[in-house]
Protein backbone atom coordinates (compact mmCIF):
# COMPACT_ATOMS: atom_id res chain seq x y z
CA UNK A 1 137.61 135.15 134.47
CA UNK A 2 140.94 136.65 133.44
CA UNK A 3 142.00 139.80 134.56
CA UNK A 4 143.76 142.70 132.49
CA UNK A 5 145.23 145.62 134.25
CA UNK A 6 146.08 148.65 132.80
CA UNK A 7 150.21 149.18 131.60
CA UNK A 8 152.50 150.30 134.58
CA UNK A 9 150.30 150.15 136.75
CA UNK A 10 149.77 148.73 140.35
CA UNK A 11 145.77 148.08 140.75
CA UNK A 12 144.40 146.84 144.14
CA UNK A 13 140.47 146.40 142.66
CA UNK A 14 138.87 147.06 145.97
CA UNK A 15 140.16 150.79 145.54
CA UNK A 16 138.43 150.60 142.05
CA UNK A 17 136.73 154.46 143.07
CA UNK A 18 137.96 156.59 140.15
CA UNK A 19 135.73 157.74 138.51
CA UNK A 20 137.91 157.95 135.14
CA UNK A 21 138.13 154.33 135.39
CA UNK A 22 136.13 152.02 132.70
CA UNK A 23 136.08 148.55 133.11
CA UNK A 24 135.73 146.70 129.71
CA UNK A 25 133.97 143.24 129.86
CA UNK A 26 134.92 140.78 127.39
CA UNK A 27 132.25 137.56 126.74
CA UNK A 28 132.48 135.73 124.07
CA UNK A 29 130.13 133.34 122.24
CA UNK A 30 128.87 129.71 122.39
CA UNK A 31 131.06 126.70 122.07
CA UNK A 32 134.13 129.37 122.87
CA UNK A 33 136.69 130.63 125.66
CA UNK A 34 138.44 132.76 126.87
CA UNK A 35 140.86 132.22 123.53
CA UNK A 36 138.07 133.56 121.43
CA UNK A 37 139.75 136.58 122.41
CA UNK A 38 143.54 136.25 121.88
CA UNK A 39 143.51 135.16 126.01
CA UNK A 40 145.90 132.18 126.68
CA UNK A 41 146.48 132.25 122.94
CA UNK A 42 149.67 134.06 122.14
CA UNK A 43 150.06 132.04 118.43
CA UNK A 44 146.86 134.18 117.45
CA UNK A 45 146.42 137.07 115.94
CA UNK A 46 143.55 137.92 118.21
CA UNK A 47 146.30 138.89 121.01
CA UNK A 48 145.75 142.55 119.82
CA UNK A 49 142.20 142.82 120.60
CA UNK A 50 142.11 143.21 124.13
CA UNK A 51 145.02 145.22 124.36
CA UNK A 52 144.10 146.84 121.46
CA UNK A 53 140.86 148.11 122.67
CA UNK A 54 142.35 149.08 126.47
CA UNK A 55 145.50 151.23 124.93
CA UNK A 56 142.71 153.36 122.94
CA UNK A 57 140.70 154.05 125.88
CA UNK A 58 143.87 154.64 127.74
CA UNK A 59 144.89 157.26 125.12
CA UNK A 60 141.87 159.30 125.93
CA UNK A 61 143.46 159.76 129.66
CA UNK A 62 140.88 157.05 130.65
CA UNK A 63 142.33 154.17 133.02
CA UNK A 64 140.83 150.79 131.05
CA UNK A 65 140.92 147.37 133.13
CA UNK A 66 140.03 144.23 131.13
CA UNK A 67 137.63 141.88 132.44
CA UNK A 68 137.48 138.72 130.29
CA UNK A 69 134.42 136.64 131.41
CA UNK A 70 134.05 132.49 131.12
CA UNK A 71 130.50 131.72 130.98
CA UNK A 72 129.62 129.27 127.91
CA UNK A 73 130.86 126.32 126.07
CA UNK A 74 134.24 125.62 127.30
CA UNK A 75 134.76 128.26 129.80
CA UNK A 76 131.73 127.49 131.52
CA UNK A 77 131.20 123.65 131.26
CA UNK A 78 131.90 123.14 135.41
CA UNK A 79 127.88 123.86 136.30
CA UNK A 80 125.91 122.94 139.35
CA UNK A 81 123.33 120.16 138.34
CA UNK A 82 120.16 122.51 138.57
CA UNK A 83 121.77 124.81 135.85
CA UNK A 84 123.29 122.13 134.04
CA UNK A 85 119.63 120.82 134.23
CA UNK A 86 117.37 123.73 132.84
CA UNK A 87 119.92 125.37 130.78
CA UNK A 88 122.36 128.56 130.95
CA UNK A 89 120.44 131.92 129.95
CA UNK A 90 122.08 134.71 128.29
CA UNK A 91 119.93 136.56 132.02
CA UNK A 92 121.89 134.13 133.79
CA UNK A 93 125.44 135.28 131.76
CA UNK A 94 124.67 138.87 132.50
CA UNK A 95 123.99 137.92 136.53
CA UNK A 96 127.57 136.26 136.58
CA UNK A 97 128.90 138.86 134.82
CA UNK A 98 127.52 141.78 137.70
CA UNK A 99 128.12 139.32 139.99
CA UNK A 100 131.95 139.29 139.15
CA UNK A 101 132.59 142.76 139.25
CA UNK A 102 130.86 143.37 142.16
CA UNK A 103 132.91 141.12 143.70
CA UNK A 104 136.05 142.83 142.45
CA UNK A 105 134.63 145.86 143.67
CA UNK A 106 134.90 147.14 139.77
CA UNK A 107 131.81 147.76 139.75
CA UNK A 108 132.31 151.71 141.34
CA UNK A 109 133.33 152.83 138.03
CA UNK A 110 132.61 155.56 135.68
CA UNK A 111 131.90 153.51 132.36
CA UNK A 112 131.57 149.67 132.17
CA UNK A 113 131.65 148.92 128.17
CA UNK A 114 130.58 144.91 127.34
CA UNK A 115 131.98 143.93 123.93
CA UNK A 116 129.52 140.24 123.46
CA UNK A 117 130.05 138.04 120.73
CA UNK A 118 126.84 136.03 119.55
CA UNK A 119 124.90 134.73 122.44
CA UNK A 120 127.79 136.77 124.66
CA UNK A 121 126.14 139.86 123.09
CA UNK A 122 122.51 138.50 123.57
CA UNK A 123 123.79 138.46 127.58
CA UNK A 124 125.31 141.89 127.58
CA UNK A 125 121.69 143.30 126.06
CA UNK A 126 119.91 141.89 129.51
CA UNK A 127 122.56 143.33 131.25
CA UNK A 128 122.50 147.09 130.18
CA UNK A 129 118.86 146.56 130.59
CA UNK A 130 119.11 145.66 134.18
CA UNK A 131 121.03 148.38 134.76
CA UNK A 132 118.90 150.71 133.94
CA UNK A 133 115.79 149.04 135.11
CA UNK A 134 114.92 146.33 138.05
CA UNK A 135 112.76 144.50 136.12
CA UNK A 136 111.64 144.22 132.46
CA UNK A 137 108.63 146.76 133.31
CA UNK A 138 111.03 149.38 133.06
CA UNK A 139 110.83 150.28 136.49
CA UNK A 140 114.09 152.71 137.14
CA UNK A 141 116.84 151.59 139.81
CA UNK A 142 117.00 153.92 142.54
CA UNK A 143 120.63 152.91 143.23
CA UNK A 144 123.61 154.90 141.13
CA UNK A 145 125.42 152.94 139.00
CA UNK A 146 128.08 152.60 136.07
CA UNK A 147 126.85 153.98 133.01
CA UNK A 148 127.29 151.27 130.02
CA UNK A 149 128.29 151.00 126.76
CA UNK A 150 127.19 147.95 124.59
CA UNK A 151 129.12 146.58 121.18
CA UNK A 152 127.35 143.58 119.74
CA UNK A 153 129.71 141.38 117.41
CA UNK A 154 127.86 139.26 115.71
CA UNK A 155 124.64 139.16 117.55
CA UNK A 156 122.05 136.53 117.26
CA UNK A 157 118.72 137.12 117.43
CA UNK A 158 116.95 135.30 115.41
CA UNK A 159 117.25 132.27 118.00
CA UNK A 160 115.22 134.45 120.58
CA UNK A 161 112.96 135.39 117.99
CA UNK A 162 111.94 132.18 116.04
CA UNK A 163 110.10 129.66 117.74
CA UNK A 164 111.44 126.85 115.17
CA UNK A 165 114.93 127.76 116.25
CA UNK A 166 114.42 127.64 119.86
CA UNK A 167 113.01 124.38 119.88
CA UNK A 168 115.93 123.14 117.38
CA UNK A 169 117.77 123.98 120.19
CA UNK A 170 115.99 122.42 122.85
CA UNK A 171 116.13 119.35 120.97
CA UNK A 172 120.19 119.42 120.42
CA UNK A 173 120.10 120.21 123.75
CA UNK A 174 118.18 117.49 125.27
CA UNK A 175 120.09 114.57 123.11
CA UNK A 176 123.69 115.93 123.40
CA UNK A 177 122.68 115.91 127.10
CA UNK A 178 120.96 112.30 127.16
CA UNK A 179 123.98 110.60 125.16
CA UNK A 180 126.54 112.89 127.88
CA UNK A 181 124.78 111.03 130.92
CA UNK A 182 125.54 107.68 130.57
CA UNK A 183 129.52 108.26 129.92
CA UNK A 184 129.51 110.24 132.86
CA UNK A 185 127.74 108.17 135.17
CA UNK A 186 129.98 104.63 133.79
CA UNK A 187 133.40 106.03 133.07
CA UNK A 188 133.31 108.80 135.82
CA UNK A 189 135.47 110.93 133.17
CA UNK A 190 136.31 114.49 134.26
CA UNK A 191 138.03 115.13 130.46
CA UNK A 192 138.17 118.85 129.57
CA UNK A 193 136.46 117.74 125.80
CA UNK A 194 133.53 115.63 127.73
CA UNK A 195 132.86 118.78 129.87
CA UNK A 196 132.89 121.65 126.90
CA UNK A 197 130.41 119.25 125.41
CA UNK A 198 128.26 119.47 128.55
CA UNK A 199 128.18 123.17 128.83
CA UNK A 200 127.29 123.51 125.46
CA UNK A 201 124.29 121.34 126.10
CA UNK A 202 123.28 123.34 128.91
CA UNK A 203 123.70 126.79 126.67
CA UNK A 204 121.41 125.22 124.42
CA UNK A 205 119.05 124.47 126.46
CA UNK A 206 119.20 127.74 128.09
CA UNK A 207 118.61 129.52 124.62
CA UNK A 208 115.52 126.88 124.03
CA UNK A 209 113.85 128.77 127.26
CA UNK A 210 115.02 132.04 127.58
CA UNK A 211 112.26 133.26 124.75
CA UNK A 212 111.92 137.06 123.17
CA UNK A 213 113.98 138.90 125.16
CA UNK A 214 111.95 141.97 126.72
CA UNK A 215 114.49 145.14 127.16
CA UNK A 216 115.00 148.78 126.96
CA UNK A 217 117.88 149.81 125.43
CA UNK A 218 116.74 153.25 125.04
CA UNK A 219 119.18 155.69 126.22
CA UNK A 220 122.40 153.35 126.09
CA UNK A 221 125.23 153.90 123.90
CA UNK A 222 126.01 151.05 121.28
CA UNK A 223 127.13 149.81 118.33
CA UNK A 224 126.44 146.78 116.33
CA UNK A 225 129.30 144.76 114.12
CA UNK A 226 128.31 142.04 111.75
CA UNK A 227 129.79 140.14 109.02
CA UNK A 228 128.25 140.97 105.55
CA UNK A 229 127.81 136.85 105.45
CA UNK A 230 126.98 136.15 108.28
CA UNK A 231 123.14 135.72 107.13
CA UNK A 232 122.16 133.83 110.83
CA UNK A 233 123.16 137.17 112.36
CA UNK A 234 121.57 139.74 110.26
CA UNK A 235 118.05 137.74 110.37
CA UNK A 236 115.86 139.66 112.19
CA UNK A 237 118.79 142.14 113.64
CA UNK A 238 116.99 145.50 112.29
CA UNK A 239 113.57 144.38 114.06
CA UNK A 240 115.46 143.48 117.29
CA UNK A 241 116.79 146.76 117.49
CA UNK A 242 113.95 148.38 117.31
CA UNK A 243 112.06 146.56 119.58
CA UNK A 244 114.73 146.96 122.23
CA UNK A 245 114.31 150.84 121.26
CA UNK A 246 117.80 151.66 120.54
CA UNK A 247 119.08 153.32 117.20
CA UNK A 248 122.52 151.53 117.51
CA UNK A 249 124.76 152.00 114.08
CA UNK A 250 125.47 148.95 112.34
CA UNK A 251 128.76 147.86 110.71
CA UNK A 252 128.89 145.29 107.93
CA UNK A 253 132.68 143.78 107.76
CA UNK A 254 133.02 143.21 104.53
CA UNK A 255 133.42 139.38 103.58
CA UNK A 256 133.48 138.06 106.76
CA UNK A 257 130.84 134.99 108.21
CA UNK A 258 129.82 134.93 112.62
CA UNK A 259 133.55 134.07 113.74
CA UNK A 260 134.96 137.18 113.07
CA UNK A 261 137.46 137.67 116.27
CA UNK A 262 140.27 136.62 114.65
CA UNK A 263 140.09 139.19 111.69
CA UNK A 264 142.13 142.54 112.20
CA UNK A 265 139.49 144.31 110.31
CA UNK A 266 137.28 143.30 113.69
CA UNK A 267 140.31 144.53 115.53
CA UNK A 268 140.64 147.89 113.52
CA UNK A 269 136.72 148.24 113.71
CA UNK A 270 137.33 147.95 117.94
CA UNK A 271 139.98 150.23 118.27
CA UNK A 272 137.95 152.88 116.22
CA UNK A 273 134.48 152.84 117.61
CA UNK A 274 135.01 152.13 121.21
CA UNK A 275 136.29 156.01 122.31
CA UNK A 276 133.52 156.89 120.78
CA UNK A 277 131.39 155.33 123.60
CA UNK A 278 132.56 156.87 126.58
């Protein structure tokens, strides 16, 4: 994970008490990094976004600290064999996720608001869920915690939803897996392209299992932001909602497909909305 602490400021984490302070969580998609996001990318124009959305919640007297997750594709290829083997959730993204900022004592905080693009969203649904609940009964915590915020860029749901498309991706899965074996076991390569390729087989595996997700949403603050081509997102996006029992507004970017980071109307979109859901 990268770390982004707030301007002129000196943050020890495991004083992270404030209650003003709102930890924004970053997790991007499948197949990307921590780059999706301007991180370790200063040639893009995508180095405004997490800035971007930290300096608006700072101007509201908040303190904002950045936390930009690795978790799929390339930032998350380096898996122990018995997740490599049945597949990395979008539950199992949102454990790592608490699990980090826990860890960094962030977790003592007034507001934690996930920004998720595509499956990274999909993760940041289980995890308001589990925040509110212990288990997908709805069966409340008893333990305070953070309240959240959740933006969804780009969401897909269809690939929970449509048994077709889960087993298309247990089958992309499987052989992108089958042909990585063999090269791994002969050459012994440790190549930073051979293991992307190997975390992406184990996110699609992951979304082959992880079925209809089964969460309240009822009660969290959110927004939805979509591309008005991005058909793949949209599909079945109104019905999800619903089903998850949130009313979340949602924002069609006007001529823009799924990989809309790098857009400054995405940026603009960010900067706006965000405040809003503190």
């Amino acid at each position: 994970m990268t770390l982004v602490l707030p301007n002129e400021s000196q943050i020890r984490p495991e004083q992270a008490t404030r209650r003003d302070r709102v930890v924004v969580a970053f997790l991007h998609g499948f197949g990307g990094g921590r780059g999706s996001w301007g991180i370790q990318d200063s040639a893009s124009g995508r180095r405004h976004l997490v800035p971007g959305v930290l300096n608006a919640i700072e101007s509201m007297g908040k303190e904002a600290i950045g936390v930009v997750l690795a978790g799929l594709g390339r930032d998350g290829a380096n898996l122990d064999g018995s997740v490599r083997g049945s597949g990395l959730t979008p539950a199992h993204y949102s454990r790592q996720l608490e699990y980090v900022l826990r860890h960094l004592h962030l977790y003592n905080c007034e507001r934690i608001v996930g920004i998720g693009h595509s499956v990274g969203a999909a993760a940041l649904w289980e995890f308001a869920a589990g925040n509110l609940t212990d288990d997908t009964k709805g069966v409340a915590r008893t333990r305070p915690g953070p309240e959240v915020s959740v933006v969804s860029i780009s969401p897909v749901r269809a690939i929970a939803d449509k048994r077709g498309l889960r087993l298309g991706c247990q089958v992309a899965g499987q052989g992108l897996d089958l042909l990585l074996r063999p090269v791994f076991r002969l050459w012994r390569l440790s190549s930073r392209r051979l293991s992307d390729l190997a975390g992406m087989a184990s996110v699609l595996k992951g979304l082959a299992r992880q079925g209809p997700p089964r969460v309240n949403l009822a009660g969290i603050k959110g927004l939805v932001l979509v591309g008005e081509n991005d058909w793949f997102a949209r599909l079945g996006l109104v019905e999800g909602l619903r089903r998850a029992g949130c009313s979340w507004p949602v924002t069609q970017l006007a001529g823009l497909g799924h990989n809309l980071l790098w857009h400054p109307a995405t940026i603009g979109a960010l900067v706006h909305h965000v405040p809003a859901l503190l």
